[in-house]
N, C-alpha and C. Protein backbone atom coordinates (compact mmCIF):
# COMPACT_ATOMS: atom_id res chain seq x y z
N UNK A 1 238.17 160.94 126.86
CA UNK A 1 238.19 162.28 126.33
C UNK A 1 236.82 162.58 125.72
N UNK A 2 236.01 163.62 126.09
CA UNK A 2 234.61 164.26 125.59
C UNK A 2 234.86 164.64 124.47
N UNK A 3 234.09 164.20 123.36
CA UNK A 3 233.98 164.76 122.03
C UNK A 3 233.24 166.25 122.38
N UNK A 4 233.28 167.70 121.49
CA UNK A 4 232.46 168.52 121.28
C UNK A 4 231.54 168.35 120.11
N UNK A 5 231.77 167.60 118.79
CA UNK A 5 231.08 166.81 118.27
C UNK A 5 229.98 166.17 118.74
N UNK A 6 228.72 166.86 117.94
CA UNK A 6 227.04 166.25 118.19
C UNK A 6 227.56 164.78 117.56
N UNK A 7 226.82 163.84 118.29
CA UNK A 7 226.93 162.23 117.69
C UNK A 7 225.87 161.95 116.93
N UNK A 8 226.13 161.87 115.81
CA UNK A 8 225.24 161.24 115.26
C UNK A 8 224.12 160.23 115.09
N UNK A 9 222.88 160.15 114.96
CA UNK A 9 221.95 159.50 115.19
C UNK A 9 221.70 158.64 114.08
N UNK A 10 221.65 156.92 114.40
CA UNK A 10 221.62 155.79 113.26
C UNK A 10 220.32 156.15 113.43
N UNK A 11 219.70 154.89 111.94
CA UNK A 11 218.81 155.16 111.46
C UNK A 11 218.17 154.36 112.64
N UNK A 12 217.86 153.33 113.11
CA UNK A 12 217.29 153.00 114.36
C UNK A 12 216.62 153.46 115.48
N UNK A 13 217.63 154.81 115.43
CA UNK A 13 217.39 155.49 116.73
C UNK A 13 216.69 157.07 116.28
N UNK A 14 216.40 157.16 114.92
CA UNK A 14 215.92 158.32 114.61
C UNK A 14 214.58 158.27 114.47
N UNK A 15 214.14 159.49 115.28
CA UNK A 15 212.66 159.70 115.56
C UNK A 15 211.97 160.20 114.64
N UNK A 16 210.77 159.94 113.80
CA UNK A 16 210.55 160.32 112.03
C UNK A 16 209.10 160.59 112.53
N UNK A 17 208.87 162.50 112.37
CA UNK A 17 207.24 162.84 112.12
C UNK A 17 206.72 162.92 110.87
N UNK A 18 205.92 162.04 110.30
CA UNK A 18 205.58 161.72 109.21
C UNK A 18 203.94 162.40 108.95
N UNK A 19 204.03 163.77 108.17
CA UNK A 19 203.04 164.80 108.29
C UNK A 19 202.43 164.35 106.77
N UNK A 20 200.73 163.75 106.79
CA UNK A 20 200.51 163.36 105.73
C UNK A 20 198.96 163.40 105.54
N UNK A 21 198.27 164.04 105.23
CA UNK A 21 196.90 163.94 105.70
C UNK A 21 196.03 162.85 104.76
N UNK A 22 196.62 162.00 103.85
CA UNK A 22 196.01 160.81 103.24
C UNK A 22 196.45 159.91 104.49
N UNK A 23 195.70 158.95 105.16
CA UNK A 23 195.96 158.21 106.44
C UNK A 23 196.90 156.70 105.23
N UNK A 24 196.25 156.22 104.49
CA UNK A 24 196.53 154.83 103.77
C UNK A 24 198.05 155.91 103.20
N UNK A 25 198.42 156.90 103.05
CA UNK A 25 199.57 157.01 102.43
C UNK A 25 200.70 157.32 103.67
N UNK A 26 200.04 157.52 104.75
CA UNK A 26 200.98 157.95 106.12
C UNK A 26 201.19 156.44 106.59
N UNK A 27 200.28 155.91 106.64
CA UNK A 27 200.74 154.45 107.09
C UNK A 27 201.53 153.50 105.87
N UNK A 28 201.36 153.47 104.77
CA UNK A 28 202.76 153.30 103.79
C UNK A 28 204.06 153.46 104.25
N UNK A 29 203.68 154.95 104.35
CA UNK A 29 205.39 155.43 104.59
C UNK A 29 205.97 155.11 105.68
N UNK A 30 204.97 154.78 106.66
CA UNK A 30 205.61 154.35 108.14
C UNK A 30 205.80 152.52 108.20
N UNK A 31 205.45 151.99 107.23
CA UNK A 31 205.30 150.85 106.80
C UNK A 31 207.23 150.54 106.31
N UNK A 32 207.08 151.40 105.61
CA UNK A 32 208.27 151.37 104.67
C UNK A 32 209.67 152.23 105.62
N UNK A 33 209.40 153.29 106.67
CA UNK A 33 210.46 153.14 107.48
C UNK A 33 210.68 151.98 108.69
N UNK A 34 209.85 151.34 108.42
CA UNK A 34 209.81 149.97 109.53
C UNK A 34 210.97 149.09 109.01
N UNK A 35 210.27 149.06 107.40
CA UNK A 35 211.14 147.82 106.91
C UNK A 35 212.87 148.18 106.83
N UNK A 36 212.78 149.53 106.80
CA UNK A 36 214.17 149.83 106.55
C UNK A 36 215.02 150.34 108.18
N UNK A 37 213.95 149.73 108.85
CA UNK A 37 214.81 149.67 110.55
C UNK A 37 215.02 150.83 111.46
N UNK A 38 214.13 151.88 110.77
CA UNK A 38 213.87 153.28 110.99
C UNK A 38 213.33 153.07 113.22
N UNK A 39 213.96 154.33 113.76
CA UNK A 39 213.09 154.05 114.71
C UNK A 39 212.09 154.37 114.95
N UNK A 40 211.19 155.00 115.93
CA UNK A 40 209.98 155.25 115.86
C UNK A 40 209.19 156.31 114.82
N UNK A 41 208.71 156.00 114.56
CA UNK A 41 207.64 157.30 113.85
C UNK A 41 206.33 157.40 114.35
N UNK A 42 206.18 158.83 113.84
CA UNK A 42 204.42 159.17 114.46
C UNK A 42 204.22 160.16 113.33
N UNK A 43 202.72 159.34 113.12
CA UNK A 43 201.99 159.94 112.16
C UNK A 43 201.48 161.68 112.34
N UNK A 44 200.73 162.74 112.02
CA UNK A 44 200.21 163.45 111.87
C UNK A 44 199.53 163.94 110.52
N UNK A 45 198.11 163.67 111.21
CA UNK A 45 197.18 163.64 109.46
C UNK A 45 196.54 165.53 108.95
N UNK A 46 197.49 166.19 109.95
CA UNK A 46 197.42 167.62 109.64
C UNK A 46 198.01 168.33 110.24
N UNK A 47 198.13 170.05 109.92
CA UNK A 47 199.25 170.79 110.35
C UNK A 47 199.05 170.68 111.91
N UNK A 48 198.18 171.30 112.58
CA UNK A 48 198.15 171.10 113.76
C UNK A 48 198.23 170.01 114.57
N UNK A 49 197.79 169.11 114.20
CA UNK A 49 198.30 167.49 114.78
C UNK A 49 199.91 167.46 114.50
N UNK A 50 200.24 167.88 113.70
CA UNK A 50 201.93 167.77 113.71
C UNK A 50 202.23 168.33 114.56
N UNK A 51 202.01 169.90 114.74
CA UNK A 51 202.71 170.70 115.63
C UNK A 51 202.67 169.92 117.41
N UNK A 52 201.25 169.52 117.56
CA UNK A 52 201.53 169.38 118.88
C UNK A 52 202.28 167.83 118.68
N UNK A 53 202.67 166.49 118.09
CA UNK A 53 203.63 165.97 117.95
C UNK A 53 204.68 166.14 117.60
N UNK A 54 205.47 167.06 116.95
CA UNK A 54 207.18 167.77 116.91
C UNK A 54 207.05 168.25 118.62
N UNK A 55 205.96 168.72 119.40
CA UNK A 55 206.75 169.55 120.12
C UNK A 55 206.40 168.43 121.44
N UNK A 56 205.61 167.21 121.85
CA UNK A 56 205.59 165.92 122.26
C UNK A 56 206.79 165.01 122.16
N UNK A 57 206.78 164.81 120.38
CA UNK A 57 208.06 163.47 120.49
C UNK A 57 209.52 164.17 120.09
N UNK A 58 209.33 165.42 119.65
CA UNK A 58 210.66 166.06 119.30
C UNK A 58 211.53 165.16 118.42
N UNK A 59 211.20 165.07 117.28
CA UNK A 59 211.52 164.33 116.08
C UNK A 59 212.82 164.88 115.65
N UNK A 60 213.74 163.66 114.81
CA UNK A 60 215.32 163.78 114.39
C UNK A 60 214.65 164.49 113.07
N UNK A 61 213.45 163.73 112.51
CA UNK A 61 213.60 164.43 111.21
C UNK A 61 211.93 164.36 110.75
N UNK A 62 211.54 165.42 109.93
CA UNK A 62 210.13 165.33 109.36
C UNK A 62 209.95 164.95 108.13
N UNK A 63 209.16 164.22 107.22
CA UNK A 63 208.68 164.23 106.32
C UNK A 63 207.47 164.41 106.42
N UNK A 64 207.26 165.70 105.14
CA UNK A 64 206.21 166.91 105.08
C UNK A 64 205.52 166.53 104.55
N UNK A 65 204.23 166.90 103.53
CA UNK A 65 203.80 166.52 102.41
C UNK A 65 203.46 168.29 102.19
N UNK A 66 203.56 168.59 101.07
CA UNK A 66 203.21 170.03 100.75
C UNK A 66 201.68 170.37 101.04
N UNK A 67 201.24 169.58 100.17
CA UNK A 67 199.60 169.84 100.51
C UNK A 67 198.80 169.00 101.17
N UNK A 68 198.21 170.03 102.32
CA UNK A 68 197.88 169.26 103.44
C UNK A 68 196.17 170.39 102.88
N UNK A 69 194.91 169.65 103.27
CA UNK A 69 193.86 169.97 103.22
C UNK A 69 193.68 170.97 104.49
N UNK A 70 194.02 170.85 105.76
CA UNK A 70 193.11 171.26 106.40
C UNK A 70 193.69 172.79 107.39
N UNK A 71 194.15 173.00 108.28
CA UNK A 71 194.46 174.48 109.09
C UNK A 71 195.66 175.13 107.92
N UNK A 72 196.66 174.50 107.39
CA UNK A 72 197.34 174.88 107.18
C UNK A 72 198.04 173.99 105.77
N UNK A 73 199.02 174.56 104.99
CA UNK A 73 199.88 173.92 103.84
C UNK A 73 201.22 173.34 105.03
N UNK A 74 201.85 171.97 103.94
CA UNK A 74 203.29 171.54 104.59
C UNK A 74 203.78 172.92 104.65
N UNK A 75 204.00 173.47 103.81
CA UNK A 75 205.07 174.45 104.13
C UNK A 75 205.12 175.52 105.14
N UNK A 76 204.10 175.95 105.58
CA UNK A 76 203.45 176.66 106.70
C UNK A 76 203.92 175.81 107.89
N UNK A 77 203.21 174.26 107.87
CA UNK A 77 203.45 173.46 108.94
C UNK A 77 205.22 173.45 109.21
N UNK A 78 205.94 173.33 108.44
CA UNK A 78 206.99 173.11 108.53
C UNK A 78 207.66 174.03 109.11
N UNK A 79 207.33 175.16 108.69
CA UNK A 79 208.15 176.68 109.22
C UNK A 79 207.85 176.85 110.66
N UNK A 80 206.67 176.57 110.93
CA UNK A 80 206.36 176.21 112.36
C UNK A 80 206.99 175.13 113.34
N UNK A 81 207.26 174.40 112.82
CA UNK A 81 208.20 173.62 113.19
C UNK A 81 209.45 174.02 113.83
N UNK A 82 209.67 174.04 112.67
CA UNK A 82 211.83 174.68 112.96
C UNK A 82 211.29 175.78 114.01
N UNK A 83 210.40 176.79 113.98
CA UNK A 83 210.30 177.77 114.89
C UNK A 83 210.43 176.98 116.12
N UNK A 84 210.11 175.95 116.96
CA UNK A 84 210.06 175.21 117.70
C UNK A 84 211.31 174.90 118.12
N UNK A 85 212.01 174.19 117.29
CA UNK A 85 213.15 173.68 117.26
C UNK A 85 213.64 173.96 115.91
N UNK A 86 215.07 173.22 115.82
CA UNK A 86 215.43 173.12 114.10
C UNK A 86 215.45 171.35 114.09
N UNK A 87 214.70 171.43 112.85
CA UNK A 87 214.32 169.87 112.57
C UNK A 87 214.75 169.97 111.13
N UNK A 88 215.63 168.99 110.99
CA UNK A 88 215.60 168.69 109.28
C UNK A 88 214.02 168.16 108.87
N UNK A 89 213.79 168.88 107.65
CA UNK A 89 212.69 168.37 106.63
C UNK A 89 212.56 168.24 105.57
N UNK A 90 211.60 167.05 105.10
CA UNK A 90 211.97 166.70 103.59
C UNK A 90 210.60 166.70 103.51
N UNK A 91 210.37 167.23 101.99
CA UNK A 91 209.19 167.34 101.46
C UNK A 91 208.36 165.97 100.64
N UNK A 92 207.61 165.67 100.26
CA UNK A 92 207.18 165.07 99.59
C UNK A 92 206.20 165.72 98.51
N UNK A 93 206.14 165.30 97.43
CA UNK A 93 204.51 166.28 97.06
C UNK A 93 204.53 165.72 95.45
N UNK A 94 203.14 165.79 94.99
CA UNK A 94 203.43 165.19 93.44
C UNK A 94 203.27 166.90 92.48
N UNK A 95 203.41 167.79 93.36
CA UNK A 95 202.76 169.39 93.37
C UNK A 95 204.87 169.85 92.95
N UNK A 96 204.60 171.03 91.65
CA UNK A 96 206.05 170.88 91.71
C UNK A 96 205.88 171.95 90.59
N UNK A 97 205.13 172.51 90.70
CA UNK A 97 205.05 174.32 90.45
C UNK A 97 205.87 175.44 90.92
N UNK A 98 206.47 176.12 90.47
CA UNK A 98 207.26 177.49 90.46
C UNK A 98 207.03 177.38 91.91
N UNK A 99 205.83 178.39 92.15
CA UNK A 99 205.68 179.25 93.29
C UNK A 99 205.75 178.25 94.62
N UNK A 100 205.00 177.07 94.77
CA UNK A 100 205.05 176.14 95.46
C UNK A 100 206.55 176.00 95.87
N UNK A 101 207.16 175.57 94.93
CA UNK A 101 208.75 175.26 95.35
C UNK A 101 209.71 176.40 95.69
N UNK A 102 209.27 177.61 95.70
CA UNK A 102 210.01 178.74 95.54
C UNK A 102 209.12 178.75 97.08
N UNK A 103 208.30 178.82 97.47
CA UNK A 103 208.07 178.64 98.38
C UNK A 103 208.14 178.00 100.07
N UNK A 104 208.63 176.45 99.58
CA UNK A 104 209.43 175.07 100.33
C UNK A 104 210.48 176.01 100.08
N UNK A 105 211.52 176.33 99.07
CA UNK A 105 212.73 176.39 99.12
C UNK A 105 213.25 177.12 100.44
N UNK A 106 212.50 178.85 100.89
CA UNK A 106 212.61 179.34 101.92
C UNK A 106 212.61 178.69 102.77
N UNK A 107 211.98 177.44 103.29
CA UNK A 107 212.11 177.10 104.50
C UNK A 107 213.67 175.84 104.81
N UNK A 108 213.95 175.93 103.75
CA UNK A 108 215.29 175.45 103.45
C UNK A 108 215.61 173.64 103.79
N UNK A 109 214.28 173.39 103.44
CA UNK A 109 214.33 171.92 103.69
C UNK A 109 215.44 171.23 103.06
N UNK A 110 216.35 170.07 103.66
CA UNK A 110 217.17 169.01 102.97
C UNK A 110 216.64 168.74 101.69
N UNK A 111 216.05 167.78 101.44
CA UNK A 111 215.42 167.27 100.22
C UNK A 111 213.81 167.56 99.78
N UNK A 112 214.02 167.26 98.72
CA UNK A 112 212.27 167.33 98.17
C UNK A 112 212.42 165.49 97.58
N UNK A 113 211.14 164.98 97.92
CA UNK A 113 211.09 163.66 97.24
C UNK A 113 209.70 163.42 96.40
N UNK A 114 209.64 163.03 95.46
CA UNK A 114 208.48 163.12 94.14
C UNK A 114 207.54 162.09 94.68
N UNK A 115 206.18 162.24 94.57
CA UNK A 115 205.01 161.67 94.65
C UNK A 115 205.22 160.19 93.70
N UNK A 116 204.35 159.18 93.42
CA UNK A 116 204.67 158.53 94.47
C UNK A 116 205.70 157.95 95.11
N UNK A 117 206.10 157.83 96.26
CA UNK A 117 207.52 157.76 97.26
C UNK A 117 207.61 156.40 96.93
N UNK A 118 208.88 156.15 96.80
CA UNK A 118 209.92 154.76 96.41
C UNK A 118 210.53 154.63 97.62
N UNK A 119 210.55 153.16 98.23
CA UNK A 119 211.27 152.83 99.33
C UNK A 119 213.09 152.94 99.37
N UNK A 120 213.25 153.08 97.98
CA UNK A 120 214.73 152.79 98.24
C UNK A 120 215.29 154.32 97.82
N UNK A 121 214.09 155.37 96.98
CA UNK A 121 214.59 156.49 97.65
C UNK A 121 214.36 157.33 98.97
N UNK A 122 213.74 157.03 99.51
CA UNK A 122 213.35 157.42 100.64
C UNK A 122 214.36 156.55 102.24
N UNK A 123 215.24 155.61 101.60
CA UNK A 123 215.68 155.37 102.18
C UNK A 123 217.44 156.27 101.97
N UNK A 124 217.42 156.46 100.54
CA UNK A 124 218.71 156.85 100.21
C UNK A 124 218.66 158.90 100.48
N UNK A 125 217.22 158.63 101.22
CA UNK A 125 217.17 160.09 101.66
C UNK A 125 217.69 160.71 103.03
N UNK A 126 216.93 159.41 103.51
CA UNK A 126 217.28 159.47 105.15
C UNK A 126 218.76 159.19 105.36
N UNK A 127 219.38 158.51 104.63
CA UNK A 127 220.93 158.22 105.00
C UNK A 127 221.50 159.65 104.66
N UNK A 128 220.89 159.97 103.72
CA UNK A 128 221.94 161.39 103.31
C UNK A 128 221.68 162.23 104.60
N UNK A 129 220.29 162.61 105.57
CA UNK A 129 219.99 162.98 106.15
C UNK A 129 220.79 162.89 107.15
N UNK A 130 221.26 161.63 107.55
CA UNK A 130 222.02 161.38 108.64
C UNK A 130 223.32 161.82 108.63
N UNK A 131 224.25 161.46 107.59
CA UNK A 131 225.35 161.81 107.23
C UNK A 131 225.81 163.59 107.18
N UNK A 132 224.68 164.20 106.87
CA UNK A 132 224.66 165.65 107.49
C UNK A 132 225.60 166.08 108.75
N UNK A 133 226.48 167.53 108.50
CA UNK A 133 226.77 167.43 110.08
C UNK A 133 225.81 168.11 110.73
N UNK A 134 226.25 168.22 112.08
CA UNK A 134 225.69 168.99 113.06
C UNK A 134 224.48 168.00 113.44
């Protein structure tokens, strides 16, 4: 019997664009979804390098960073994104000002996670991520 139910994607098998334009802090984080059995990830060290990787590896899920130096802000990058597809996204940022967040909020990302990133929340992020329907 065919489920109509989307199946859910383990953490193994979930594809993670990790948008970060510090390189030593993008490779951390991809460090740290390794250890936690994450499946592939791909870096992007700016908005436009993301875009053409979301629309290449077509990622389960993004982690953003708000402030990105160069074409564009996370949040810009991000909205561009979902325009693409709909991708869950989680923010990162040590940035946590009114307008900034009133800002992320529109694009209606899952979570926001605080600068500097903890492996075991960032892991207790992605599970919530998963557990999501649809």
């Amino acid at each position: 019997m065919k489920s109509n139910h989307k199946k859910k994607k383990s953490l193994e098998k979930l594809k993670i664009l990790i948008v970060e334009d510090e390189s030593i802090v993008a490779r951390d984080i991809q460090n740290m979804l390794e250890r936690l059995g994450s499946g592939p990830s791909f870096i992007a060290l700016s908005g436009g390098d993301a875009l053409k990787k979301a629309k290449t590896h077509k990622p389960d899920l993004v982690l953003m960073d708000i402030k990105l130096h160069e074409d564009m802000d996370g949040i810009e990058c991000a909205r561009r994104i979902q325009s693409l597809q709909p991708t869950p996204v989680v923010y990162f940022s040590a940035l946590s000002d009114e307008s900034t967040m009133k800002r992320a909020r529109a694009t209606q990302p899952f979570f926001f996670i605080p600068k500097p990133i903890v492996e075991s929340e960032l892991k207790k992020t992605i599970l919530e991520v998963i557990a999501q329907p649809g």
